[in-house]
C-alpha atoms as a PDB file:
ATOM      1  CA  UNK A   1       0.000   0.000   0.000  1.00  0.00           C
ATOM      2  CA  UNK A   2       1.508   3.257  -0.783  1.00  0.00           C
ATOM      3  CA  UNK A   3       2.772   5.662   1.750  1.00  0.00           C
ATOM      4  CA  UNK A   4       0.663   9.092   2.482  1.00  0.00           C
ATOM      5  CA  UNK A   5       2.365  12.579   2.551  1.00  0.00           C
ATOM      6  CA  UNK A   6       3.596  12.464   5.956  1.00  0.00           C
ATOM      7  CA  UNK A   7       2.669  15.471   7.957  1.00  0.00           C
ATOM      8  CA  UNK A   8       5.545  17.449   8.590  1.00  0.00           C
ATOM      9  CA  UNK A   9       5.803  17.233   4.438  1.00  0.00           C
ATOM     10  CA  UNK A  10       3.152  19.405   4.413  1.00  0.00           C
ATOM     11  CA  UNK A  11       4.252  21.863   6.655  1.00  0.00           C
ATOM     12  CA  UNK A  12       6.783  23.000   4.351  1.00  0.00           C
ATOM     13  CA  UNK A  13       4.060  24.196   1.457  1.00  0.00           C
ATOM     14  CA  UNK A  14       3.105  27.688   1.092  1.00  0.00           C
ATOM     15  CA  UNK A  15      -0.068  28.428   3.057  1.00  0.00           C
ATOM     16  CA  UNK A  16      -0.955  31.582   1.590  1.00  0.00           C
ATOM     17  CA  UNK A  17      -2.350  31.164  -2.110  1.00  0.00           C
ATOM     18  CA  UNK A  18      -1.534  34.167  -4.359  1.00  0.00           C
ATOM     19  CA  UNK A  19      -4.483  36.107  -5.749  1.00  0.00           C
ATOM     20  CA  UNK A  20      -3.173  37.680  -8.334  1.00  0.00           C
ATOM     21  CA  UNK A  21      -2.222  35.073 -10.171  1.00  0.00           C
ATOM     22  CA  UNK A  22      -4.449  33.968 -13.032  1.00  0.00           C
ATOM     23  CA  UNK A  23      -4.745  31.451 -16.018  1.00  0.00           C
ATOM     24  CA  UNK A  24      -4.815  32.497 -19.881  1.00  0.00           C
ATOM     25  CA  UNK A  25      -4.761  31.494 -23.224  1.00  0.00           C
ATOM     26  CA  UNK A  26      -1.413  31.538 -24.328  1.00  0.00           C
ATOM     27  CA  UNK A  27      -0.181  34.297 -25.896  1.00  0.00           C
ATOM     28  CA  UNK A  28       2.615  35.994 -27.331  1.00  0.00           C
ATOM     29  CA  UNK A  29       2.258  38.895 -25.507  1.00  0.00           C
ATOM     30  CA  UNK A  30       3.991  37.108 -22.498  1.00  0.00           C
ATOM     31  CA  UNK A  31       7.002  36.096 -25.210  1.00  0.00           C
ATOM     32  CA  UNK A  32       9.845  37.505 -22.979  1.00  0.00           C
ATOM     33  CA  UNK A  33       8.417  36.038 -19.783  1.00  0.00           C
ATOM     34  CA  UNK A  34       8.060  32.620 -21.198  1.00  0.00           C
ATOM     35  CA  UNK A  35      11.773  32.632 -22.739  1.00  0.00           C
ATOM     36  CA  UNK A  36      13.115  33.765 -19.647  1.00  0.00           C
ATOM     37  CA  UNK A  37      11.246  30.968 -17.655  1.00  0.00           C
ATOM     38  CA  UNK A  38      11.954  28.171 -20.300  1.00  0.00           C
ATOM     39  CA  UNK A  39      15.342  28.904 -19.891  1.00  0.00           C
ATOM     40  CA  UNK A  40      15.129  28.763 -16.001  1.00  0.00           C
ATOM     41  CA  UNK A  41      14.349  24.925 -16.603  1.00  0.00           C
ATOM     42  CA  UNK A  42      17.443  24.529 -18.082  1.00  0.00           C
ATOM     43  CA  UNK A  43      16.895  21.771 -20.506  1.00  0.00           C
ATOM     44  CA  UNK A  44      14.605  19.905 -17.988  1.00  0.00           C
ATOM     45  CA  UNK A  45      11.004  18.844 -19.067  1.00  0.00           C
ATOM     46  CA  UNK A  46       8.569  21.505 -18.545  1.00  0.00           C
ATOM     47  CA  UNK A  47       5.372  19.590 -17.518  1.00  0.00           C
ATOM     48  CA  UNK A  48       2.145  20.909 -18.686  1.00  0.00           C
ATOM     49  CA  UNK A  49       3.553  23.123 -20.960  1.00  0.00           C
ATOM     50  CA  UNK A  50       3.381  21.745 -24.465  1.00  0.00           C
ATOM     51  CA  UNK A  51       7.512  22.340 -25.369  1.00  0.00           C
ATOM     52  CA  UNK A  52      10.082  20.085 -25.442  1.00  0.00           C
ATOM     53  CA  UNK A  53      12.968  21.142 -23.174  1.00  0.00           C
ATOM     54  CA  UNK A  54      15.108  21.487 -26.358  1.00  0.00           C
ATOM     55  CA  UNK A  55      12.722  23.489 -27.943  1.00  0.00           C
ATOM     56  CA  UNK A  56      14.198  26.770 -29.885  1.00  0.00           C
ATOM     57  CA  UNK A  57      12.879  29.773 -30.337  1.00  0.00           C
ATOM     58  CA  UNK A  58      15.189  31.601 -32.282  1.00  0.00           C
ATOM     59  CA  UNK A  59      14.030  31.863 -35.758  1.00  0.00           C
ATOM     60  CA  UNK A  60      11.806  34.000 -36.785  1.00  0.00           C
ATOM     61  CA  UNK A  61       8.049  33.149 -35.869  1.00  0.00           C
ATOM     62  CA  UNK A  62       8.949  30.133 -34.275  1.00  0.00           C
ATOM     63  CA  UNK A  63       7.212  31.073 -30.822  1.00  0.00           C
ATOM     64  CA  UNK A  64       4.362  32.505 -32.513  1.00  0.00           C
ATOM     65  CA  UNK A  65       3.974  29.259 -34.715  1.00  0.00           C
ATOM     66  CA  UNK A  66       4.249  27.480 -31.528  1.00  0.00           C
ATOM     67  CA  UNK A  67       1.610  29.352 -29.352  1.00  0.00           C
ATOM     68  CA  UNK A  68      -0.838  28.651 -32.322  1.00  0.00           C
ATOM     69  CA  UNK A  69       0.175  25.120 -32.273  1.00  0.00           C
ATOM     70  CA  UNK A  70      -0.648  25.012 -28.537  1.00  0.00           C
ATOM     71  CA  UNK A  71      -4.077  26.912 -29.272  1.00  0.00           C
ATOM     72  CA  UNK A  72      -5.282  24.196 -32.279  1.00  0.00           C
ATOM     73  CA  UNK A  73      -4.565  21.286 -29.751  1.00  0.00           C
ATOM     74  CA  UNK A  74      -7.646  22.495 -27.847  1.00  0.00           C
ATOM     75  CA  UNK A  75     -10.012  20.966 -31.371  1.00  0.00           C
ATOM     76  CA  UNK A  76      -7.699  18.691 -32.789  1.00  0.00           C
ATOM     77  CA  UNK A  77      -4.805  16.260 -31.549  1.00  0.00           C
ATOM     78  CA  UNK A  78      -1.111  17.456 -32.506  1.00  0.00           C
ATOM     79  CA  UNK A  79      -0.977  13.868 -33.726  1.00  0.00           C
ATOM     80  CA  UNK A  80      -2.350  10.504 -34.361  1.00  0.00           C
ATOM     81  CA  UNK A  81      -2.739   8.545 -30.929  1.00  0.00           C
ATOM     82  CA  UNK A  82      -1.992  12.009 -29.089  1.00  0.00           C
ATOM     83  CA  UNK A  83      -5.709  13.395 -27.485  1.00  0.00           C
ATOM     84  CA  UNK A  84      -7.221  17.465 -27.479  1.00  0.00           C
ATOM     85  CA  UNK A  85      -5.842  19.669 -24.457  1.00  0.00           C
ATOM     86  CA  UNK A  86      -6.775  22.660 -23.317  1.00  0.00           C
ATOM     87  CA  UNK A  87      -3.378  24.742 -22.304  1.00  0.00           C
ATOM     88  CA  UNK A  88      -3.695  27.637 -20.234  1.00  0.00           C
ATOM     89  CA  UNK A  89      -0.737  29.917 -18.752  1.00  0.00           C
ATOM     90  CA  UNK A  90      -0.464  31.318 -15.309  1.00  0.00           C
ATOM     91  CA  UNK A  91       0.840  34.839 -15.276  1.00  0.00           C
ATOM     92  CA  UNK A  92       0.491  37.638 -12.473  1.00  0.00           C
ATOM     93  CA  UNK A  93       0.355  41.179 -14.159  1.00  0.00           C
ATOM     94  CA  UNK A  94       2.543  40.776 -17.259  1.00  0.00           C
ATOM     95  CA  UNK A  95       4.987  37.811 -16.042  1.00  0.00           C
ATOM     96  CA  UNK A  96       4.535  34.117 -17.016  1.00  0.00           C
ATOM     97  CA  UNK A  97       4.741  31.970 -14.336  1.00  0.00           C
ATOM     98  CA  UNK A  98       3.564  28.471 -15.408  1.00  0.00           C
ATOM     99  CA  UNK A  99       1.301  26.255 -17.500  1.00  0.00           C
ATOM    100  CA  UNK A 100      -1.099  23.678 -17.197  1.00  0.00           C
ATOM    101  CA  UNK A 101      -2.830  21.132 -19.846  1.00  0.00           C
ATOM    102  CA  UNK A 102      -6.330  20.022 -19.364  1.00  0.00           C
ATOM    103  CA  UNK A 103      -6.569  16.798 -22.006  1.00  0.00           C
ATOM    104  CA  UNK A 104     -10.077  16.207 -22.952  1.00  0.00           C
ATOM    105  CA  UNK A 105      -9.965  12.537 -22.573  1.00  0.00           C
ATOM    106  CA  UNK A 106      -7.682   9.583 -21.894  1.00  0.00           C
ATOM    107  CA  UNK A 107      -5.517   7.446 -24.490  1.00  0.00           C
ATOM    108  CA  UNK A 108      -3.730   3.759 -22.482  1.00  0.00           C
ATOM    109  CA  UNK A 109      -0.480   5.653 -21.345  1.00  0.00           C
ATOM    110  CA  UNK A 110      -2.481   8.913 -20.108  1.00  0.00           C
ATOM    111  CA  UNK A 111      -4.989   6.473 -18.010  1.00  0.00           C
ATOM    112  CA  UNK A 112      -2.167   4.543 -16.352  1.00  0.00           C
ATOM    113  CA  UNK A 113       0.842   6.781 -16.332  1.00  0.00           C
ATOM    114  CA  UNK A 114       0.092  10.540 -17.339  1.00  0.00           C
ATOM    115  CA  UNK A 115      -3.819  11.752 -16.305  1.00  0.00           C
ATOM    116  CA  UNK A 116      -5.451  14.222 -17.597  1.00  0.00           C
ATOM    117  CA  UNK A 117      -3.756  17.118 -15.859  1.00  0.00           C
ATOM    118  CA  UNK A 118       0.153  18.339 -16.559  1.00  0.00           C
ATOM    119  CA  UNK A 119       1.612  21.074 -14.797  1.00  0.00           C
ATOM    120  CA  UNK A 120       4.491  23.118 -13.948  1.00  0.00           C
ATOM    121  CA  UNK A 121       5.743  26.060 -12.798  1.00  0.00           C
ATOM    122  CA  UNK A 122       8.830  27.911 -13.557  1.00  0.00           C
ATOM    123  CA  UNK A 123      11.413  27.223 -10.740  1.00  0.00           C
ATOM    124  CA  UNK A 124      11.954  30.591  -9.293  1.00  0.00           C
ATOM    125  CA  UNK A 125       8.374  31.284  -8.712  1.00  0.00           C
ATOM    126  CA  UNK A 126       7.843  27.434  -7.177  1.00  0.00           C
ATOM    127  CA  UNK A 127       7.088  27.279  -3.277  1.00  0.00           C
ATOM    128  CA  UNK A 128       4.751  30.208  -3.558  1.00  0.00           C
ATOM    129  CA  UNK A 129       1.596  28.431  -3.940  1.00  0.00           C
ATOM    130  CA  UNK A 130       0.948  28.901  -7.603  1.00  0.00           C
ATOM    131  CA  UNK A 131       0.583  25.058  -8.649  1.00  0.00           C
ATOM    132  CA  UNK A 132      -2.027  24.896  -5.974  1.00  0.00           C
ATOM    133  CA  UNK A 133      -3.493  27.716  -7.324  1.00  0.00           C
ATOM    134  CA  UNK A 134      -3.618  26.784 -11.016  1.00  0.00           C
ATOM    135  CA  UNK A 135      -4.760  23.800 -10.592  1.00  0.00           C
ATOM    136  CA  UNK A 136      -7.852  24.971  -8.576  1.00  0.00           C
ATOM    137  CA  UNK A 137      -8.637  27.032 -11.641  1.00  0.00           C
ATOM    138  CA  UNK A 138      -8.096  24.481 -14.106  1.00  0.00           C
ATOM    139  CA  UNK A 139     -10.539  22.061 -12.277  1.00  0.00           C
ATOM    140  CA  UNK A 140     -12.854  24.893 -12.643  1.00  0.00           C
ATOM    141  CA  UNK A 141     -12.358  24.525 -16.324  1.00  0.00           C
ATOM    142  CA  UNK A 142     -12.917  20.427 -16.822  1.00  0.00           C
ATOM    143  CA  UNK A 143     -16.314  21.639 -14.611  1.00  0.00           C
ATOM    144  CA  UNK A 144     -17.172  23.369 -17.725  1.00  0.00           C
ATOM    145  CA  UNK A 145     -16.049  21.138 -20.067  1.00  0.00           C
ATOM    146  CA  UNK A 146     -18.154  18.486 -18.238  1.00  0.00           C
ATOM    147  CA  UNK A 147     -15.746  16.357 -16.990  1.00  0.00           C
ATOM    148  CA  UNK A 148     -17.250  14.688 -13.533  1.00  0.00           C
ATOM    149  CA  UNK A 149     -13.610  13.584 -12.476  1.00  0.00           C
ATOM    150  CA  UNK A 150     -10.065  13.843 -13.351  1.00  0.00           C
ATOM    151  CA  UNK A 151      -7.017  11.468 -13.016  1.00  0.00           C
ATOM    152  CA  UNK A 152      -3.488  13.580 -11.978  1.00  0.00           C
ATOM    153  CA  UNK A 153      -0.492  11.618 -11.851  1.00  0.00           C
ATOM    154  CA  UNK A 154       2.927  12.557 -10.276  1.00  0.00           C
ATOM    155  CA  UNK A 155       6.244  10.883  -9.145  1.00  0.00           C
ATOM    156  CA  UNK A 156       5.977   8.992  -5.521  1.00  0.00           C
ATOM    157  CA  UNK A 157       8.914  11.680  -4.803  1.00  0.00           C
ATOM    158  CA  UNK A 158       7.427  14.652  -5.932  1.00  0.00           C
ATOM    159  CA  UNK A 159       6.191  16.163  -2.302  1.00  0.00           C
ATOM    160  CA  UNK A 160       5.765  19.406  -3.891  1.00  0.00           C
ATOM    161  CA  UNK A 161       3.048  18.183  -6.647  1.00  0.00           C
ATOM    162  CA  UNK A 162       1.407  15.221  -3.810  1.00  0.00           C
ATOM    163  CA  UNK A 163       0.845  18.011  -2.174  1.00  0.00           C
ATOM    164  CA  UNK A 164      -0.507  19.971  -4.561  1.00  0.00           C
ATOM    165  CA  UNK A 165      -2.692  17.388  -5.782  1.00  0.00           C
ATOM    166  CA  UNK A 166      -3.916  16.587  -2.299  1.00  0.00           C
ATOM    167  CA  UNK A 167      -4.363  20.166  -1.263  1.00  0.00           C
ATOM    168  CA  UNK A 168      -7.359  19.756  -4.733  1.00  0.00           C
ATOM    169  CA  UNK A 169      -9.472  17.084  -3.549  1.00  0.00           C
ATOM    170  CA  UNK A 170      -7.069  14.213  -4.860  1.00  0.00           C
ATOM    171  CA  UNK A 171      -7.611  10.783  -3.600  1.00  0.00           C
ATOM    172  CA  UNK A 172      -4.659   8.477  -4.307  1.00  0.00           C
ATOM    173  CA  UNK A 173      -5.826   5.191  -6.227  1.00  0.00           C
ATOM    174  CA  UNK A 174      -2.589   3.475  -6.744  1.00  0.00           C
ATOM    175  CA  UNK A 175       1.500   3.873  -7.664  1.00  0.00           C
ATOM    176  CA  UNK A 176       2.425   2.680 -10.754  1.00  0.00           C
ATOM    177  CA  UNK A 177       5.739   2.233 -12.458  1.00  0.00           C
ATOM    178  CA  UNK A 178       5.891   3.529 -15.760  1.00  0.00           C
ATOM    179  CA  UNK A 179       8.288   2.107 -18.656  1.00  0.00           C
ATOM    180  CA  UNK A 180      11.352   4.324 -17.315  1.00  0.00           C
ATOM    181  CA  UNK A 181      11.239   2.518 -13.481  1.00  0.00           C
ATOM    182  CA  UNK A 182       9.609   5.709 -11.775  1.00  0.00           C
ATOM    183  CA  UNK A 183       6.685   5.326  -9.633  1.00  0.00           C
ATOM    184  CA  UNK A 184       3.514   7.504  -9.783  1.00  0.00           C
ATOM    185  CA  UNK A 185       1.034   7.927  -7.896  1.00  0.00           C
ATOM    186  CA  UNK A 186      -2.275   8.188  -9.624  1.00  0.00           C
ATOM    187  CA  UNK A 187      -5.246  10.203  -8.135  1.00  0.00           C
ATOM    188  CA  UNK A 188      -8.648  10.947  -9.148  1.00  0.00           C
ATOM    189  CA  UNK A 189     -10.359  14.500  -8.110  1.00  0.00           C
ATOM    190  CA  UNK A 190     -13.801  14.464  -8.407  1.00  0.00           C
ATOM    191  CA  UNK A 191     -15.319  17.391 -10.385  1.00  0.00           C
ATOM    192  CA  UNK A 192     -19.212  17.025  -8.634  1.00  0.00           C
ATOM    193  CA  UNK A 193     -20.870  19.388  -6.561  1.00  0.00           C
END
């Protein structure tokens, strides 16, 4: 049986959500911020945000082609096998300071290994309460999208994102381990009233 977040775990999460902070559509308008944060990740995966970590940005258009790229997934897959997501950005005032993904629905690897909510938040605005925060809002979102209950997933060591998840409504179903040997921990947040 997997292990809960032990108490004093929690402890150590910020306590006071921000309020300023808000989800939008991507946009170009927050081009600078978003550069500046993607290279805070420093060639690292940035979950929920739709970019590869090697992604570059350099020529001409290219983060303009890619915002619109994000913005199309929302009606059709980038892909064959890949599913619709909704992305959304967090910024406060003008600066970017994450992303999340909504997917509408699960493929066989999303229901055991990835859910259908990514996130992630640039590292020097983590600890602050924002992931808490923008996932709140995106569950507001699958509400209106219909969705009655949502799957997150997130590595056993991950404290910061259990509790995150936790700290939502989530309610740990199981720990998996996915094709690389990590475990995750898969939890379902109900959507209902």
């Amino acid at each position: 049986m997997p292990q809960e977040l032990p108490q004093e775990s929690l402890q150590d999460l910020p306590q006071n959500l921000p309020q300023a902070a808000r989800l939008v559509k991507p946009s170009v308008a927050y081009r600078e911020s978003f550069l500046a944060s993607h290279a805070e990740w420093e060639g690292a995966w940035q979950d929920g945000a739709g970019v590869d970590a090697d992604a570059d940005f350099s020529a001409p258009g290219a983060f303009e082609q890619w915002v619109a790229r994000l913005l199309s997934q929302e009606s059709e897959p980038l892909s064959p096998g890949m599913v619709t997501c909704t992305f959304r950005w967090l910024v406060a005032g003008d600066q970017y300071l994450g992303s999340v993904a909504l997917r509408h629905e699960l493929n066989e690897y999303l229901a055991n290994f990835g859910g259908h909510l990514g996130y992630g938040i640039r590292p020097s605005a983590r600890r602050q309460g924002h992931a808490t925060a923008a996932l709140a809002q995106m569950l507001d979102l699958a509400r209106e999208r219909g969705m009655d209950r949502v799957l997150l997933t997130c590595a056993e060591a991950n404290l910061g994102s259990r509790g995150t998840i936790e700290a939502n409504g989530g309610v740990l179903e199981d720990v998996r381990v996915d094709g690389d040997g990590v475990a995750l921990r898969r939890y379902w947040i109900s959507l209902g009233a």
